[in-house]
Protein backbone atom coordinates (compact mmCIF):
# COMPACT_ATOMS: atom_id res chain seq x y z
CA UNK A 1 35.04 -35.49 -25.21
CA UNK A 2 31.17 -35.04 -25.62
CA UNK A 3 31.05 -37.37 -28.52
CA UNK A 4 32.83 -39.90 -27.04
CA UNK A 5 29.83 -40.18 -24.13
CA UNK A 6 27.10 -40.01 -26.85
CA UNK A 7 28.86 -42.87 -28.72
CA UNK A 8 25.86 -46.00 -28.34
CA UNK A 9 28.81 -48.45 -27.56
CA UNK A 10 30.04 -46.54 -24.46
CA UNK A 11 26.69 -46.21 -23.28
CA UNK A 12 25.51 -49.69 -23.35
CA UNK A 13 29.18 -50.44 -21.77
CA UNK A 14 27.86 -48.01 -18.60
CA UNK A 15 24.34 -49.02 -18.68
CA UNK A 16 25.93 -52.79 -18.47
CA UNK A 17 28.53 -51.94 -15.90
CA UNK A 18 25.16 -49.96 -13.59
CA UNK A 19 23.12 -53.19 -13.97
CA UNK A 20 25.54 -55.37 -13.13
CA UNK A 21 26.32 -53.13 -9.79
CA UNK A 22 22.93 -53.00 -9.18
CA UNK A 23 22.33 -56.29 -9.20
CA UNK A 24 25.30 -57.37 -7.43
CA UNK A 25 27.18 -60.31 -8.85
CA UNK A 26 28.87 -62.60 -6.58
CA UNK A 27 31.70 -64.80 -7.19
CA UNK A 28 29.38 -68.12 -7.74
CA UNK A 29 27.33 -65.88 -9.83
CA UNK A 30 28.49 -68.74 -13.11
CA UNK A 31 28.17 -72.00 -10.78
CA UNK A 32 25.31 -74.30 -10.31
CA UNK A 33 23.11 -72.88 -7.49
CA UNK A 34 23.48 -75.47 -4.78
CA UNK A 35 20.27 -77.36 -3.37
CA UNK A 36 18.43 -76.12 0.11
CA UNK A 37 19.99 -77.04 3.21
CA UNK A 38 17.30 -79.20 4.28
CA UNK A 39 17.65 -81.56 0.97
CA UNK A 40 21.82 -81.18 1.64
CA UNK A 41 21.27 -82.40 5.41
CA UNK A 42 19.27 -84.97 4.51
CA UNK A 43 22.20 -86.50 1.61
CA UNK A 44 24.97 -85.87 4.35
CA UNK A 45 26.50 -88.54 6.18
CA UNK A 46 28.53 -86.64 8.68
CA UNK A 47 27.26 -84.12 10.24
CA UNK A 48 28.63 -82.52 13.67
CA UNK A 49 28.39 -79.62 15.93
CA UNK A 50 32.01 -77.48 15.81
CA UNK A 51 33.69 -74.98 16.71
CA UNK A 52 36.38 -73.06 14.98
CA UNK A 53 39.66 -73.31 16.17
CA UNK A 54 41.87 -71.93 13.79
CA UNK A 55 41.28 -70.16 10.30
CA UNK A 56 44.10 -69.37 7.99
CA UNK A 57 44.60 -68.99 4.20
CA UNK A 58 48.05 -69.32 2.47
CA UNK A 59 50.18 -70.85 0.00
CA UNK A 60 49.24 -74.82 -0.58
CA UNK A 61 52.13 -76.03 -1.55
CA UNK A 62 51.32 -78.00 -4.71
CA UNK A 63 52.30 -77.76 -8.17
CA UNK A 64 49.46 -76.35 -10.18
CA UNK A 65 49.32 -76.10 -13.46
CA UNK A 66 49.82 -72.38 -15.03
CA UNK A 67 46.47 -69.80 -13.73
CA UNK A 68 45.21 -72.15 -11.07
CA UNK A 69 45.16 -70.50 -7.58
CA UNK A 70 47.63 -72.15 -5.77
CA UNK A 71 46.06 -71.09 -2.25
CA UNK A 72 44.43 -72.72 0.23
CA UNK A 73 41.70 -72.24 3.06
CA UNK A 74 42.33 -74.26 5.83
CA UNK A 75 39.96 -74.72 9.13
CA UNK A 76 40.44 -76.50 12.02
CA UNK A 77 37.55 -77.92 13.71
CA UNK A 78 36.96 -78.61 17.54
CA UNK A 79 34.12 -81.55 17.47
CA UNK A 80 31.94 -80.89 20.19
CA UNK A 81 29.14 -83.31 18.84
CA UNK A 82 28.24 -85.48 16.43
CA UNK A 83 25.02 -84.53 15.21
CA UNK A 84 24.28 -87.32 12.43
CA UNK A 85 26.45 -90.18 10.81
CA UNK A 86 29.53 -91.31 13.28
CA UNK A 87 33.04 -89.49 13.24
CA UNK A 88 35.54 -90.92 16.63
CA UNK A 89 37.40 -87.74 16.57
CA UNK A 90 37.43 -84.67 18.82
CA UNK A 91 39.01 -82.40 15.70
CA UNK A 92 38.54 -81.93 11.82
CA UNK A 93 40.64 -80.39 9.26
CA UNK A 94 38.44 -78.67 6.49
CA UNK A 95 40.25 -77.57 3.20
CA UNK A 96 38.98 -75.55 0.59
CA UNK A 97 40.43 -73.62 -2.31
CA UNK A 98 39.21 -70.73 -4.51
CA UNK A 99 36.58 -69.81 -5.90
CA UNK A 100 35.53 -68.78 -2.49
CA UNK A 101 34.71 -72.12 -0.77
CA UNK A 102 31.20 -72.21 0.98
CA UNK A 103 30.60 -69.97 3.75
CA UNK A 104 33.87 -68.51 4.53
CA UNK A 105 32.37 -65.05 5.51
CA UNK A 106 30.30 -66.94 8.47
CA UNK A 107 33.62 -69.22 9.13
CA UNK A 108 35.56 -66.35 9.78
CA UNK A 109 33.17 -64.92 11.89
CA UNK A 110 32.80 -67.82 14.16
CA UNK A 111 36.75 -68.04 14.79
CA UNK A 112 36.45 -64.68 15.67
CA UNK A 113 33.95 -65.20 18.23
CA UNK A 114 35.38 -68.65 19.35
CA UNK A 115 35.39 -68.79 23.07
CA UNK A 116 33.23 -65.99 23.93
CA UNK A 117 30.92 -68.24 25.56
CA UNK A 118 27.13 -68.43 23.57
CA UNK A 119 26.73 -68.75 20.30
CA UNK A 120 30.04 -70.07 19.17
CA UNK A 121 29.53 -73.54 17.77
CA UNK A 122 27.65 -74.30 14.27
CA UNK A 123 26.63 -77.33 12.15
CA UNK A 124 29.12 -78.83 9.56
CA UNK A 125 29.22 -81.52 7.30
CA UNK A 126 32.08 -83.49 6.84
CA UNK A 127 32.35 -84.30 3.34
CA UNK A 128 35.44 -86.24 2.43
CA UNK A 129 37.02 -85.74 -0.61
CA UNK A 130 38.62 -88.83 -2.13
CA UNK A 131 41.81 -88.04 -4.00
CA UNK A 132 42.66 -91.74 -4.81
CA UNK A 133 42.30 -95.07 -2.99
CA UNK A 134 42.92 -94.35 1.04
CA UNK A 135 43.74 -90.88 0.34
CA UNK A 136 40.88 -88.52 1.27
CA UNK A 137 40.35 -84.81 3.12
CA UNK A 138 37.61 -82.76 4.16
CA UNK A 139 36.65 -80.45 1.53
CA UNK A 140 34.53 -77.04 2.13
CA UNK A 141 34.11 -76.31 -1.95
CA UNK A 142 31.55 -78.79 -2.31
CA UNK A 143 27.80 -78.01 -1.57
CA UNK A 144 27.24 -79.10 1.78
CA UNK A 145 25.22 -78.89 4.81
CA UNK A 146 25.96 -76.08 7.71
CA UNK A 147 23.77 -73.96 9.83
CA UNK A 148 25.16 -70.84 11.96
CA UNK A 149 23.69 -69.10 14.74
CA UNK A 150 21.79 -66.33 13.32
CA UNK A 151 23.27 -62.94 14.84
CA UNK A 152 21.92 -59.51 14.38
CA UNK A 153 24.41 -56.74 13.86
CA UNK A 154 23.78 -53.59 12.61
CA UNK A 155 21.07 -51.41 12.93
CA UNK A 156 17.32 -51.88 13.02
C-alpha cells in the first residue's frame, strides 16, 4: 500500500484533485465569462422590476436527443415595473435549462422571501428567445441583465 502513494501518477492525481478544490470550480467554469452588468443593461431591451411568484424545476417534456438534460427551470414573474424597453403585461414566464441557468441561487432565494414585505422584488431582463418565426420564450441561460437586493446573512 505504501508504494502505491509514492507512485508520481497518484500524486499528481491528488495534488490535481487539492488544486482544483482549492480553487473551487463552478459549473460555468468551461463557458465564456459573461460581460459586466452595466455593459448587459445597457444591450437589454426589456428590463423590469419582478417579483417571484413561483419557482419549480421538473421534467420538460420534449424529446431530446440521447445525454441532453431533459429538465427544465421554470419562473414565474409578477411585473411590478417596467424599468427600461416596454412589456404590457403584469406576469412573465422565464425558462431555463441546465447547465445551471443564470442566477438560480438568488432566484430561489427571492421566491423564498416573496411577500415578506422589503426587499422582495429585483431587476430582470426579458430576453426572448426565438425558436422560429412567431414562436419565442423568455430564456434565463443567456447572459443577461439582473440586479438583487444585496442581503447580509451570516456572520460578521
Amino acid at each position: 500500500m505504501p508504494r502505491v502513494i509514492l507512485n508520481p501518477h497518484v500524486q499528481l492525481c491528488f495534488t490535481a484533485i487539492l488544486a482544483l478544490l482549492a480553487i473551487g470550480l463552478r459549473p460555468a467554469a468551461g463557458t465564456p465569462k459573461c460581460p459586466p452588468q452595466n455593459e448587459l443593461l445597457a444591450k437589454a431591451k426589456i428590463v423590469v422590476e419582478a417579483q417571484v411568484k413561483s419557482l419549480s424545476i421538473g421534467e420538460s417534456g420534449f424529446f431530446l436527443a440521447e445525454g441532453v438534460p431533459t429538465r427544465m427551470i421554470r419562473v414565474d414573474l409578477a411585473i411590478k415595473k417596467v424599468i427600461k424597453g416596454k412589456y404590457p403585461g403584469k406576469e412573465a414566464i422565464v425558462y431555463g435549462a441546465p447547465p445551471p441557468p443564470g442566477p438560480l441561487s438568488e432566484l430561489t432565494m427571492m421566491a423564498l422571501i416573496v411577500g415578506l414585505g422589503g426587499d422582495d422584488t429585483f431587476e430582470w431582463e426579458l430576453y426572448r428567445q426565438e425558436i422560429t418565426d412567431g414562436v419565442a420564450f423568455f430564456s434565463m441561460n443567456a447572459c443577461s441583465y439582473y440586479k438583487f437586493p444585496v442581503y447580509n446573512v451570516g456572520p460578521d
